[in-house]
Protein backbone atom coordinates (compact mmCIF):
# COMPACT_ATOMS: atom_id res chain seq x y z
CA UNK A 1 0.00 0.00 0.00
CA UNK A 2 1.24 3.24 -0.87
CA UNK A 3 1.22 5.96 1.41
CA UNK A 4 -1.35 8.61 1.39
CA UNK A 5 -0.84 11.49 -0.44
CA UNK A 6 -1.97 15.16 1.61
CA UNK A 7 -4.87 15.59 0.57
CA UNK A 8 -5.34 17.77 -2.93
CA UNK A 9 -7.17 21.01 -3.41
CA UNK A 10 -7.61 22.01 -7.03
CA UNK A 11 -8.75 24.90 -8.71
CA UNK A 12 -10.73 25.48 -12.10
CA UNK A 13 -8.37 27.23 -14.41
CA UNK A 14 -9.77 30.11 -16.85
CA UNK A 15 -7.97 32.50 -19.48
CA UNK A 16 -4.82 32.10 -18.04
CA UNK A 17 -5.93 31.58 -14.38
CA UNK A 18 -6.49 29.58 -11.24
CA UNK A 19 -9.65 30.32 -9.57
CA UNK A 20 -11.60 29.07 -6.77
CA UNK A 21 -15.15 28.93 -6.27
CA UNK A 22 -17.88 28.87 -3.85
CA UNK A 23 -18.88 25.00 -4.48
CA UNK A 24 -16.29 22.30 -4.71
CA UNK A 25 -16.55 18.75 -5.95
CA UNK A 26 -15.12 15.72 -3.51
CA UNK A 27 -13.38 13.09 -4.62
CA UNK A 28 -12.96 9.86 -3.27
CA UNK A 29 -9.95 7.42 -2.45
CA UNK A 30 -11.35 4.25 -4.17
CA UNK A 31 -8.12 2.59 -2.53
CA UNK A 32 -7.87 3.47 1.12
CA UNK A 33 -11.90 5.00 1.20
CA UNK A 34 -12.54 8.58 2.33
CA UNK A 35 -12.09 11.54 0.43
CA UNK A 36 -8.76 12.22 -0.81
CA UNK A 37 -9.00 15.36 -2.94
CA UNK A 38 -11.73 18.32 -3.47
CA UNK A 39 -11.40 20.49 -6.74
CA UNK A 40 -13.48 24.10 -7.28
CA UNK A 41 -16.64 23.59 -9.21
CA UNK A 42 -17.21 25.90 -11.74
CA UNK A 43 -20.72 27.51 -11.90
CA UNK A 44 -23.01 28.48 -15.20
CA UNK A 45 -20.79 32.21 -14.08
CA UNK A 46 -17.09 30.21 -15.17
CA UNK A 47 -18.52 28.01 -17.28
CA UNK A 48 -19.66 31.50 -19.69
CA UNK A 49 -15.72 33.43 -18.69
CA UNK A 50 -14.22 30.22 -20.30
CA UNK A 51 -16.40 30.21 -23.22
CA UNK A 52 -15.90 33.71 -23.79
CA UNK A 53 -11.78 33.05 -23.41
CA UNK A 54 -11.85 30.44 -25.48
CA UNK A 55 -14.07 32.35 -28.42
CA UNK A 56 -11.74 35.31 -28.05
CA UNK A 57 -8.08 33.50 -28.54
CA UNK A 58 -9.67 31.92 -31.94
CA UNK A 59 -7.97 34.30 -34.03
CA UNK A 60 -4.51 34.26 -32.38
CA UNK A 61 -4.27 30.58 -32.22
CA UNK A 62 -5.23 30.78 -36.13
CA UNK A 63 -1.91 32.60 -36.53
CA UNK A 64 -0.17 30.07 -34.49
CA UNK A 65 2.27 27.59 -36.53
CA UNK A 66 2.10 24.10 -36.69
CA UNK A 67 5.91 23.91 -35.05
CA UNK A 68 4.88 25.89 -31.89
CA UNK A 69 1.59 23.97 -31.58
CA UNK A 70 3.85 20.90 -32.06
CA UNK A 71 6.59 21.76 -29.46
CA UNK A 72 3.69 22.20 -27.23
CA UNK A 73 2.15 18.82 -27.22
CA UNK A 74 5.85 17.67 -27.01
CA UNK A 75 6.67 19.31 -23.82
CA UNK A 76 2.99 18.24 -22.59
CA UNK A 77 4.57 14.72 -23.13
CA UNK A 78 7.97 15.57 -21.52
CA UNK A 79 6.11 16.78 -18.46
CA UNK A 80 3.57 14.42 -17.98
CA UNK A 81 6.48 11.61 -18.17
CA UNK A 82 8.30 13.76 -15.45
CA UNK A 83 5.22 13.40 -13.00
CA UNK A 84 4.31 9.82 -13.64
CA UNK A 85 4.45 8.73 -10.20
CA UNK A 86 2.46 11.12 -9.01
CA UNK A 87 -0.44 11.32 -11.67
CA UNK A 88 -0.28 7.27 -11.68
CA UNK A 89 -0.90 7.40 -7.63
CA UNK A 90 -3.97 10.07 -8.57
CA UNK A 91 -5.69 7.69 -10.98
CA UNK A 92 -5.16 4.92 -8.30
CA UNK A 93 -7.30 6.48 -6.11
CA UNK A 94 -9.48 8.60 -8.15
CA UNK A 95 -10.61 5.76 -10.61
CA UNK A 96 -9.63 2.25 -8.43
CA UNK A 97 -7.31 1.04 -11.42
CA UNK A 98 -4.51 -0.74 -10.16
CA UNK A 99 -1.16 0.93 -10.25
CA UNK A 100 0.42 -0.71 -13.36
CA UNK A 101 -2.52 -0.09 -15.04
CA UNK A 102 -2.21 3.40 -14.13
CA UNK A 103 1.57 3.94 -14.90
CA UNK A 104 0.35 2.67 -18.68
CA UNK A 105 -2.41 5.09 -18.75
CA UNK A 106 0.36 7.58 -18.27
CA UNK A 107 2.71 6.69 -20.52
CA UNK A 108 -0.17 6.23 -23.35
CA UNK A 109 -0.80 9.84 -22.40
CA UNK A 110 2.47 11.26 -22.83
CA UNK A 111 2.65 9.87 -26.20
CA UNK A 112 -0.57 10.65 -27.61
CA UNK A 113 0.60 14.01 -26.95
CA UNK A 114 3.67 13.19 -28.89
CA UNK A 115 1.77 11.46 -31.56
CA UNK A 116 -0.95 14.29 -31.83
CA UNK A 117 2.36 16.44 -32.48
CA UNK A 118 3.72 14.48 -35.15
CA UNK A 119 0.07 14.19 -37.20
CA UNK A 120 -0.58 17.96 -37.16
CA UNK A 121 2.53 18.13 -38.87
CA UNK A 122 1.57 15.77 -41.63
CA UNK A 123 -1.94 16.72 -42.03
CA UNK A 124 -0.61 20.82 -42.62
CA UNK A 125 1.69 20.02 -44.98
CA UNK A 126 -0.47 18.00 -47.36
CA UNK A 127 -2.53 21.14 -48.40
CA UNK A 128 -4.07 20.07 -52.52
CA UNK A 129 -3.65 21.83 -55.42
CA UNK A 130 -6.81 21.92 -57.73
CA UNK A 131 -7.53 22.96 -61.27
CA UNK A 132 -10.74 23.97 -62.44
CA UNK A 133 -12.40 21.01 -64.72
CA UNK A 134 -16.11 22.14 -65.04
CA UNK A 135 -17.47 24.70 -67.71
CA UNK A 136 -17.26 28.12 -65.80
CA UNK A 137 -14.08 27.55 -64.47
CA UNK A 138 -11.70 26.74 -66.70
CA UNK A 139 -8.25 28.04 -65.64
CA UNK A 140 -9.15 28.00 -62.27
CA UNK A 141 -6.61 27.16 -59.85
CA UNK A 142 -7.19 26.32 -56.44
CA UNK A 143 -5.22 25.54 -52.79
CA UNK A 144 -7.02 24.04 -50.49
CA UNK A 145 -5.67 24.07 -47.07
CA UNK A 146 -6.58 23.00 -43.34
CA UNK A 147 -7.07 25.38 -40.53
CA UNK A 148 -8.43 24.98 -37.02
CA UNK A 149 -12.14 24.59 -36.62
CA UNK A 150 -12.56 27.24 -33.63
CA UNK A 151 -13.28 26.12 -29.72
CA UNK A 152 -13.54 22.83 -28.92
CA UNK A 153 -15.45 21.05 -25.44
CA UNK A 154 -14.20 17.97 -24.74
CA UNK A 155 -16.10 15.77 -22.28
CA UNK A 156 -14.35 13.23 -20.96
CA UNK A 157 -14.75 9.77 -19.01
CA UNK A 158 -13.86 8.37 -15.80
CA UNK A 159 -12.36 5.06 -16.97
CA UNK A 160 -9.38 6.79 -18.70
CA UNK A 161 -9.76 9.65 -16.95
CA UNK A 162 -5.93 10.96 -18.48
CA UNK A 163 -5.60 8.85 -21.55
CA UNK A 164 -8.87 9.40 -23.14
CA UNK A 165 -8.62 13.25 -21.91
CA UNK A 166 -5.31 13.71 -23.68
CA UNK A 167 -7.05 12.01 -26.93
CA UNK A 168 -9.45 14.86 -27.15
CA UNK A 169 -7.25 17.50 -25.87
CA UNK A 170 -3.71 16.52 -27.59
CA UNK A 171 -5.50 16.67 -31.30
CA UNK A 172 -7.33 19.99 -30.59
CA UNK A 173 -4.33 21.84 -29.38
CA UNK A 174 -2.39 20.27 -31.90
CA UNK A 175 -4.79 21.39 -34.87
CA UNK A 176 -4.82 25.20 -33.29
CA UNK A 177 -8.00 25.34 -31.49
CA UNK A 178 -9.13 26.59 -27.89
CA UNK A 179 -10.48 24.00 -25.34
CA UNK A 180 -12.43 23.43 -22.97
CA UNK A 181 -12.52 20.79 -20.67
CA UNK A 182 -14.85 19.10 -18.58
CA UNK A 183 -13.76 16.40 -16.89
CA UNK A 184 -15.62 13.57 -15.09
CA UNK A 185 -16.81 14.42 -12.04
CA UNK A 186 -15.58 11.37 -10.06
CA UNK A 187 -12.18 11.62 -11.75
CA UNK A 188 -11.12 15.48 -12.01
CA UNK A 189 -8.00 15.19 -10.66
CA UNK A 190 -5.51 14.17 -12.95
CA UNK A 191 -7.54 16.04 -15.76
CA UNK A 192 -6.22 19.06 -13.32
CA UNK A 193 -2.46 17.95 -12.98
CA UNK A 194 -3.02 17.72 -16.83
CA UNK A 195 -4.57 21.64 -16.91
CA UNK A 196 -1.25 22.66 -14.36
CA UNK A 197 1.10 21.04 -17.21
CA UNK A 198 -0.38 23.05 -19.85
CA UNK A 199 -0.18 25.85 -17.65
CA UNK A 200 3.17 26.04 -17.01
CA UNK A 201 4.09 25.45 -21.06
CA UNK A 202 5.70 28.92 -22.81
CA UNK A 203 3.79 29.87 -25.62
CA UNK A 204 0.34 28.68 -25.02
CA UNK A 205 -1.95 31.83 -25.02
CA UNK A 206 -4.40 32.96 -22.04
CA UNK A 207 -7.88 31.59 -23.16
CA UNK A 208 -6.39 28.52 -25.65
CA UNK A 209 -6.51 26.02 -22.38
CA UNK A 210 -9.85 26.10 -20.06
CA UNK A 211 -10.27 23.33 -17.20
CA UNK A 212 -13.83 23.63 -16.19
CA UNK A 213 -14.99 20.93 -13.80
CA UNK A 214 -18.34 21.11 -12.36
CA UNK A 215 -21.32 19.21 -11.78
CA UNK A 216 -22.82 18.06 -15.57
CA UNK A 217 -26.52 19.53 -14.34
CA UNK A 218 -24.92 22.81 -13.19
CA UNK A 219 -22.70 23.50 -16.65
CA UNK A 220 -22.98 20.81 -19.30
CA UNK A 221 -26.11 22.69 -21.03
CA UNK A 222 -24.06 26.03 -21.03
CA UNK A 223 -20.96 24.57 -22.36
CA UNK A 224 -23.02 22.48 -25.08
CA UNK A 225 -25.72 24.16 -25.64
CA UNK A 226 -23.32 27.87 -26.11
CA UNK A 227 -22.88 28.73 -30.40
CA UNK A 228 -18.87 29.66 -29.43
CA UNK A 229 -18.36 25.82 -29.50
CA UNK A 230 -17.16 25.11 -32.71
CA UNK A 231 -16.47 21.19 -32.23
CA UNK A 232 -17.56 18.76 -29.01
CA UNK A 233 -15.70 15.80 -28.42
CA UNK A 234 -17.00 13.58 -25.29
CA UNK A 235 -16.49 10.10 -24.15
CA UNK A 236 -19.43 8.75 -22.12
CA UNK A 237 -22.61 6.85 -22.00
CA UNK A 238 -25.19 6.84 -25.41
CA UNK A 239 -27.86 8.71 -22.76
CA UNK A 240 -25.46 11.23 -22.06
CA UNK A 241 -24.09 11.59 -25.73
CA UNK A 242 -27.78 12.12 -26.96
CA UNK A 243 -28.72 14.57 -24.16
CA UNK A 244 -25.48 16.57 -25.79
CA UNK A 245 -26.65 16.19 -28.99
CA UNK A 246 -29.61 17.35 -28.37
CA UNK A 247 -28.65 20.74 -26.49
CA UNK A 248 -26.03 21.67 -29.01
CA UNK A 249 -26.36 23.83 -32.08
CA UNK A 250 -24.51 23.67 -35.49
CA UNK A 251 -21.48 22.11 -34.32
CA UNK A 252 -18.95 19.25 -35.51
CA UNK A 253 -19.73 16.11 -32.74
CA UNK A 254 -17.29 13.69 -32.37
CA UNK A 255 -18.53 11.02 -29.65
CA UNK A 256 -17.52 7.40 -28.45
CA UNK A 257 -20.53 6.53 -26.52
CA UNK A 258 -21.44 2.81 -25.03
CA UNK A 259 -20.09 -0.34 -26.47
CA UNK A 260 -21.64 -4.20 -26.00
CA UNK A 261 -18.82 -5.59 -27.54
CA UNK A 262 -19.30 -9.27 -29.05
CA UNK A 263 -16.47 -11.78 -29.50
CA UNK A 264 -18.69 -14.87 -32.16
CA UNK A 265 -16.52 -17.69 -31.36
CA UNK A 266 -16.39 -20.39 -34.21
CA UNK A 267 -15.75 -24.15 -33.62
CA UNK A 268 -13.00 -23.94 -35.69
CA UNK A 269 -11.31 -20.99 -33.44
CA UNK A 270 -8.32 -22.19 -31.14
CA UNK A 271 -10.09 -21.58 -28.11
CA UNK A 272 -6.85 -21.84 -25.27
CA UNK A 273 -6.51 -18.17 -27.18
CA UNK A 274 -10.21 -17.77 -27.02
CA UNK A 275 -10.46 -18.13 -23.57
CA UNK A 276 -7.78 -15.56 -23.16
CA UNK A 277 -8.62 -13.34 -24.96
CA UNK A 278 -12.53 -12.89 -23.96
CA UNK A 279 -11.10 -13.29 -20.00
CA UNK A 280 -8.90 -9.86 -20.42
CA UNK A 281 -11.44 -8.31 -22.77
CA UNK A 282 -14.21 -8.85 -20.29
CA UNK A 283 -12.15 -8.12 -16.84
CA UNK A 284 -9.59 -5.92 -17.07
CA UNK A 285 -10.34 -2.61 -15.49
CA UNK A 286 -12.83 -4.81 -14.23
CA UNK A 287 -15.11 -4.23 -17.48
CA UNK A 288 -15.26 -0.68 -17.27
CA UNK A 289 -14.62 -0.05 -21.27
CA UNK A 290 -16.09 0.76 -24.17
CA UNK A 291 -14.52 -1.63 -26.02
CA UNK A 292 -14.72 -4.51 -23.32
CA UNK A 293 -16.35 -8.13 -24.11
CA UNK A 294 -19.78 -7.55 -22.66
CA UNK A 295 -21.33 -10.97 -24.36
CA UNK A 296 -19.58 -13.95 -25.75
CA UNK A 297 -21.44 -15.59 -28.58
CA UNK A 298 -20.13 -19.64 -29.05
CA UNK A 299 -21.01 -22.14 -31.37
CA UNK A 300 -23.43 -24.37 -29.80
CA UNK A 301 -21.36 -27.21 -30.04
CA UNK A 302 -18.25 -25.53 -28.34
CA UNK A 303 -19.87 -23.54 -25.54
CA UNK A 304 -19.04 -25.66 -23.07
CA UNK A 305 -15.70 -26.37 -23.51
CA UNK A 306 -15.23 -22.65 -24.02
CA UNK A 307 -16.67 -22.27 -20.66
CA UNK A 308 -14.15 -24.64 -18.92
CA UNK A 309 -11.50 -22.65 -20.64
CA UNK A 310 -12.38 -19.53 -19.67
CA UNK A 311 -12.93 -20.66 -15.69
CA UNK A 312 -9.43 -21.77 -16.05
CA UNK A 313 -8.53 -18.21 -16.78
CA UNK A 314 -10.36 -16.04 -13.89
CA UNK A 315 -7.56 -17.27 -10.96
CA UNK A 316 -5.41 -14.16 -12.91
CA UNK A 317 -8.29 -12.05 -12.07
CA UNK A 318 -8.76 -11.24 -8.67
CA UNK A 319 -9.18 -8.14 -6.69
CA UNK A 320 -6.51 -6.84 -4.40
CA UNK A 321 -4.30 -3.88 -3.02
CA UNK A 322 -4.72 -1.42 -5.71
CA UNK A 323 -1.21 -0.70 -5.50
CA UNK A 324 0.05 -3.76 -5.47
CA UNK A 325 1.95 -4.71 -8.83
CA UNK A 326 0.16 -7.63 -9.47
CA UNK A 327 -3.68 -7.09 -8.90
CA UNK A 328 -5.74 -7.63 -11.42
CA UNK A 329 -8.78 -4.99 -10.84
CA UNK A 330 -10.50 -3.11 -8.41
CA UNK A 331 -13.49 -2.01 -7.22
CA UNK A 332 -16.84 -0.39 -9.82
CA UNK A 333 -16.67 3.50 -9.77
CA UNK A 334 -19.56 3.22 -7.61
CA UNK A 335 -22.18 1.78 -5.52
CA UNK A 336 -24.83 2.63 -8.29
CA UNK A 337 -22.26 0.68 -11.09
CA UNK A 338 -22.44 -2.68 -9.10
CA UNK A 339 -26.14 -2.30 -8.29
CA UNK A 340 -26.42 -2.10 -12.39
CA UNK A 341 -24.42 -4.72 -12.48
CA UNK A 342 -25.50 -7.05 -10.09
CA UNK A 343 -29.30 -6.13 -11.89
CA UNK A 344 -28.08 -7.31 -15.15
CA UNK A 345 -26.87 -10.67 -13.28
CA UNK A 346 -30.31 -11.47 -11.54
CA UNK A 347 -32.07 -10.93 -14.53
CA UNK A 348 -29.83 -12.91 -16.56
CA UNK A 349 -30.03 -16.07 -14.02
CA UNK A 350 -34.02 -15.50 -13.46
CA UNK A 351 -34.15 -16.49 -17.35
CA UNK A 352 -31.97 -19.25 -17.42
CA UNK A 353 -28.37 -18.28 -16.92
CA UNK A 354 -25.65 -20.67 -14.85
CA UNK A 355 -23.69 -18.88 -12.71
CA UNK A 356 -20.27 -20.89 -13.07
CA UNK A 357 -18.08 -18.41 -11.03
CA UNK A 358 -18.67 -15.39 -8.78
CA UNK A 359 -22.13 -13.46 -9.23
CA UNK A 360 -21.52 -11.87 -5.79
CA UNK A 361 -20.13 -8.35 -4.22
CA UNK A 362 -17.36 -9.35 -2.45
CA UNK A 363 -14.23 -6.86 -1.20
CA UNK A 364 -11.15 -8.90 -1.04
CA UNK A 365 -9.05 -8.78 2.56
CA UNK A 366 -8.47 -5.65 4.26
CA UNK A 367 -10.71 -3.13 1.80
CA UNK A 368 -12.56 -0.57 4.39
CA UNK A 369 -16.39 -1.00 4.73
CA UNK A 370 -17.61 2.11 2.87
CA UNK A 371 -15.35 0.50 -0.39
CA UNK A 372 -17.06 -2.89 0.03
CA UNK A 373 -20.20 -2.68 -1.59
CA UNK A 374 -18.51 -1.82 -4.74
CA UNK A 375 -16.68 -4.94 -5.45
CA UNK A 376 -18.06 -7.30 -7.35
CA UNK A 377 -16.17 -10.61 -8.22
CA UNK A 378 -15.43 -11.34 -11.24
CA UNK A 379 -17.98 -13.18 -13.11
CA UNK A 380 -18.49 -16.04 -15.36
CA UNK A 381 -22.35 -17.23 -16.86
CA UNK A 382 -22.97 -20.04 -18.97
CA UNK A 383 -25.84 -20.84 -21.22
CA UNK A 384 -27.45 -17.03 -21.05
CA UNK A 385 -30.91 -16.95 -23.12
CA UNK A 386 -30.52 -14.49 -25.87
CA UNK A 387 -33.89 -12.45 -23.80
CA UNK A 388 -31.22 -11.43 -21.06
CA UNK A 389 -30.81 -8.06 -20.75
CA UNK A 390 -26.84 -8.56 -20.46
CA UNK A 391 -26.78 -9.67 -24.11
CA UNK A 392 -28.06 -6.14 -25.66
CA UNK A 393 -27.22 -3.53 -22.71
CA UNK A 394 -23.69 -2.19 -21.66
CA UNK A 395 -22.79 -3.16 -18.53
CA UNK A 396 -19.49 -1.82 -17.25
CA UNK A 397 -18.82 -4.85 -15.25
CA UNK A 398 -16.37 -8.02 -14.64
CA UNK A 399 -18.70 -10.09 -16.03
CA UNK A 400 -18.31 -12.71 -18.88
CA UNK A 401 -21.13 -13.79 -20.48
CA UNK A 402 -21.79 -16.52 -22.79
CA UNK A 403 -24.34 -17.14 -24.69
CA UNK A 404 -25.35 -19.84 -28.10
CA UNK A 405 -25.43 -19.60 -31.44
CA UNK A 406 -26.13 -22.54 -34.12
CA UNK A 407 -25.04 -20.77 -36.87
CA UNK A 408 -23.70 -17.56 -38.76
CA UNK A 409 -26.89 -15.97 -39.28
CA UNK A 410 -28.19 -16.42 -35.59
CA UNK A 411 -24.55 -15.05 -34.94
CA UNK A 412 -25.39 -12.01 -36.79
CA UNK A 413 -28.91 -11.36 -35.74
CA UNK A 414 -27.56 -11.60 -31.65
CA UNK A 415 -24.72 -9.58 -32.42
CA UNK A 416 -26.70 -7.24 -34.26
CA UNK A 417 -29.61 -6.86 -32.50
CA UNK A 418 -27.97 -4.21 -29.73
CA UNK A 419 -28.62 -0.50 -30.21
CA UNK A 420 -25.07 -0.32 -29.25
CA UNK A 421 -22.21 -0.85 -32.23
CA UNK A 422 -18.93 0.22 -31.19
CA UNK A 423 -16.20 -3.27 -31.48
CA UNK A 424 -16.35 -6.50 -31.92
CA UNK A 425 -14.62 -9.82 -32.31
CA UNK A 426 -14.83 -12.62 -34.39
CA UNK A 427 -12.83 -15.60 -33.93
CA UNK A 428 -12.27 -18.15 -36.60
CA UNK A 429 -9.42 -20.02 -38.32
CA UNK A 430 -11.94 -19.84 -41.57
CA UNK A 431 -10.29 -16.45 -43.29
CA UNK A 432 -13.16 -15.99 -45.82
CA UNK A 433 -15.67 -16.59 -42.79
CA UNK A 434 -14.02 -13.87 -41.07
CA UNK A 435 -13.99 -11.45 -43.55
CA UNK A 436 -17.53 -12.41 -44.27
CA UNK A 437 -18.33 -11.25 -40.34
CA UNK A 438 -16.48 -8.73 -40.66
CA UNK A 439 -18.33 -7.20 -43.23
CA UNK A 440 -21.82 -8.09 -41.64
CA UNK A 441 -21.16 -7.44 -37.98
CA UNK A 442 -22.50 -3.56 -37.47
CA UNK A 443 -20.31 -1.98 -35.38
CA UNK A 444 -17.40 0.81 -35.54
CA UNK A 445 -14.20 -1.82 -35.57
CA UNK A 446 -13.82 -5.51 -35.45
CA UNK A 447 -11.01 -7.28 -34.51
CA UNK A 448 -10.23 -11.03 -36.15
CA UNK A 449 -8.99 -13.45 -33.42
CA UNK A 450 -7.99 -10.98 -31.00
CA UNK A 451 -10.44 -9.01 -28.16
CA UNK A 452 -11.33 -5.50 -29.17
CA UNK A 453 -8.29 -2.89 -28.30
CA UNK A 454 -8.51 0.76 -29.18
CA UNK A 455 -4.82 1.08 -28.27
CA UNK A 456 -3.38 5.01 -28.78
CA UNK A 457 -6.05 5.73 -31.74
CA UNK A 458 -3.66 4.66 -34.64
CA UNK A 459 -6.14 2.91 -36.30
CA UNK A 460 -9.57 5.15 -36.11
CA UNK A 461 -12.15 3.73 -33.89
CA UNK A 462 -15.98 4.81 -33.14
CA UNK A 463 -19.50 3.41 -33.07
CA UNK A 464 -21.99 3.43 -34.89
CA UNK A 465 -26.07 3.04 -33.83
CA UNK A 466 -26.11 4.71 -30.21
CA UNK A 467 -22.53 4.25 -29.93
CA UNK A 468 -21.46 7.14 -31.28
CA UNK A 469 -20.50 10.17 -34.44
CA UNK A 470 -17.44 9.64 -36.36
CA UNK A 471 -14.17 8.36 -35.44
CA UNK A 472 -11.31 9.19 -33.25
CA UNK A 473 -7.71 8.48 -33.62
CA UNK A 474 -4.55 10.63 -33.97
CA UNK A 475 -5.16 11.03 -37.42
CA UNK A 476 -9.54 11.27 -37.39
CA UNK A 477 -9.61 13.37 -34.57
CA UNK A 478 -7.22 15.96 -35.66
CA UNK A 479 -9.18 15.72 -39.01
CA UNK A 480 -12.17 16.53 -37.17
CA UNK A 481 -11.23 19.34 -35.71
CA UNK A 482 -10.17 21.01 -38.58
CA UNK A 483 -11.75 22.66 -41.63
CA UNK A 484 -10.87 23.12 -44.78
CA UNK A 485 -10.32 25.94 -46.45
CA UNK A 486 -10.27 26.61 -50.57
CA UNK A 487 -8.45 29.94 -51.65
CA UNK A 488 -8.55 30.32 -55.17
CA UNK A 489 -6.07 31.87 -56.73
């Protein structure tokens, strides 16, 4: 067990400065229980100052050039490296992901950051050149170039509450644009060692950087629903992403929302790597991803074998001392998560489900009371009717289940049937077969014989159906938050 950081007070940081306010937002210690860190909550009053900053510096970051905006996000990398330690012990306790997980989300930080410098470069100098070829404009000649799209809000998640922030914020810097950020309000603290890095960074105008935590009811409708936001970028659930939708006005939306993830398991698939593969996609971070296994779809005829396999597996995933190098998972963000999940388990075993393993909130060894009711043990159902409510809704749990198929068309229709379409798996040793799913499966990505990994965003990932707009990725997002421009000469 590490020992406990003082406890942090962070401020909200507009045009240039820190602030406090008269409300606050507690956080709590998800390893040790309590409340380790409190953070200023901006009001409707901040929430319009940053909007205005961030509208106003639109000009001057246009005349900004894609080497300073580059060196930025580079020392943003260098700095965040610097201060792994302490940002990894922050997510630790702010999100209950075990410390190694943490040091990675770090690192993948840093160089997102890096990468985001390296694609702005790219995309600027790879303006076109265009002739006229229709009658009217003959002789025309044209550049086309990119330039930055104006203010963007990005909305992040708890999960990654650093990683999936510096994907939204490490593009839009990048590409020239002001931001805004709203972080989750369970996991605002690294977002704010994040906001003191960019702080600190020489160059960066007042205005270009806003951190603007707050409660979502007090200021998410004034940030989304204001016409200075040019672009909004947010990681979170479909309800949430549509409420957003709904409240803002003509602006470019780039959302990863929920994710129900299949994995269709053939009985020609190798299924030792099965097993392995849907065990980490379905526990680690103890299911709280997008792009986790929610539902595992076998052939009929290896189901059960798959399920021995996969038992074999869960001894690698157990709770323990978050900062202990080799636990597994944690504990659910909150008391509400494992209530949803533990719902989606009773209803699953009331139609027919076999619990093989777990189905219980249990708190391994020494976790303090108030943290107990938050564990829940990692989970492994058999035989699920395709009615269950666990086969179509997200659940942001350690919970593997599997469910029957008899063949490639019932695959499709379970997989398919979801509102949600973000990943997917399909595992075969049948290549045409798998580029067959591939092709059918609706969702955003799917991965052939491996479990769904969105990885730093060099290959673009989204959703489709309720799971999202667009794409994100190095590349997509920085193409999303830029607009092109056609001077003709």
């Amino acid at each position: 067990m590490a020992t406990r950081i003082a406890q942090r007070r962070e401020r909200i940081y507009v045009d240039g400065e820190w602030l406090e306010t008269e409300d606050d937002l507690s956080v709590s210690d998800l390893a040790e229980g309590g409340t380790f860190a409190h953070v200023a909550a901006a009001g409707p009053t901040e929430a319009r100052t940053a909007l205005a900053a961030a509208h106003e510096i639109k000009p001057e970051l246009r005349q900004t050039t894609v080497v300073e905006r580059a060196e930025w996000c580079e020392t943003i990398a260098d700095r965040l490296r610097e201060r792994e330690e302490e940002i990894a012990e922050v997510i630790v306790r702010e999100a209950g992901k075990p410390i190694s997980s943490a040091r990675g989300e770090v690192g993948q930080a840093a160089e997102r950051f890096d990468r985001a410098a390296e694609e702005a470069r790219t995309i600027v100098s790879k303006g076109e050149y265009r002739e006229g070829s229709t009658d009217g404009h003959e002789g025309w000649q044209a550049i086309v170039k990119h330039e930055p799209i104006g203010a963007v809000l990005c909305i992040t998640p708890y999960n990654y509450p650093l990683a999936t922030t510096a994907l939204q914020v490490a593009p839009a810097l990048a590409a020239g644009n002001s931001v805004l950020l709203k972080p989750a309000s369970k996991t605002p603290i690294s977002a704010a060692i994040l906001a003191d890095v960019i702080a600190d960074v020489d160059g960066i105008p007042d205005g270009a950087f806003n951190f603007v935590p707050g409660d979502a009811s007090e200021i998410g409708d004034v940030l989304s629903g204001d016409d200075r936001v040019n672009a909004i970028a947010m990681t979170g659930s479909s309800g949430a992403g549509k409420h957003v939708a709904r409240e803002s006005g003509m602006v470019n939306l780039h959302m990863e929302l929920g994710g129900n993830a299949p994995a269709i398991v053939f009985d020609d698939a190798d299924l030792t790597d099965v097993a392995g593969n849907c065990a980490k996609g379905s526990f680690k971070y103890a299911g709280q991803r997008c792009s986790a296994i929610s539902r595992v779809l076998a052939h009929e005829s290896v189901h059960d074998d798959l399920v021995d396999l996969i038992d074999g597996q869960m001894d690698a995933w157990q709770a323990g001392d978050l900062f202990a190098e080799d636990t597994a998972l944690g504990p659910l963000i909150s008391e509400d998560q494992a209530d949803w999940v533990e719902t989606l388990v009773e209803d699953a075993v009331e139609k027919g489900a076999e619990i093989v393993r777990g189905g219980e909130r249990r708190a391994p060894d020494g976790v303090p009371d108030e943290l107990a009711d938050q564990f829940f043990e990692p989970t492994l159902l058999a035989n699920v009717p395709h009615d269950a409510r666990i086969v179509d809704e997200e659940q942001f749990g350690p919970i593997a289940a599997i469910t029957t198929f008899e063949d490639e068309a019932e695959a499709l229709e379970i997989a398919n049937g979801s509102d949600l379409a973000l990943d997917a798996a399909v595992f075969t040793n049948d290549y045409k077969r798998a580029m067959r799913l591939a092709e059918r499966v609706d969702a955003g990505a799917v991965r052939i014989n491996g479990a769904p990994s969105h990885g730093l965003g060099d290959v673009p990932f989204g959703g489709n159906k309720d799971s999202g707009i667009g794409r994100e990725g190095l590349d997509a997002s920085i193409h999303a938050m830029m607009r092109e421009k056609s001077i003709i000469l």
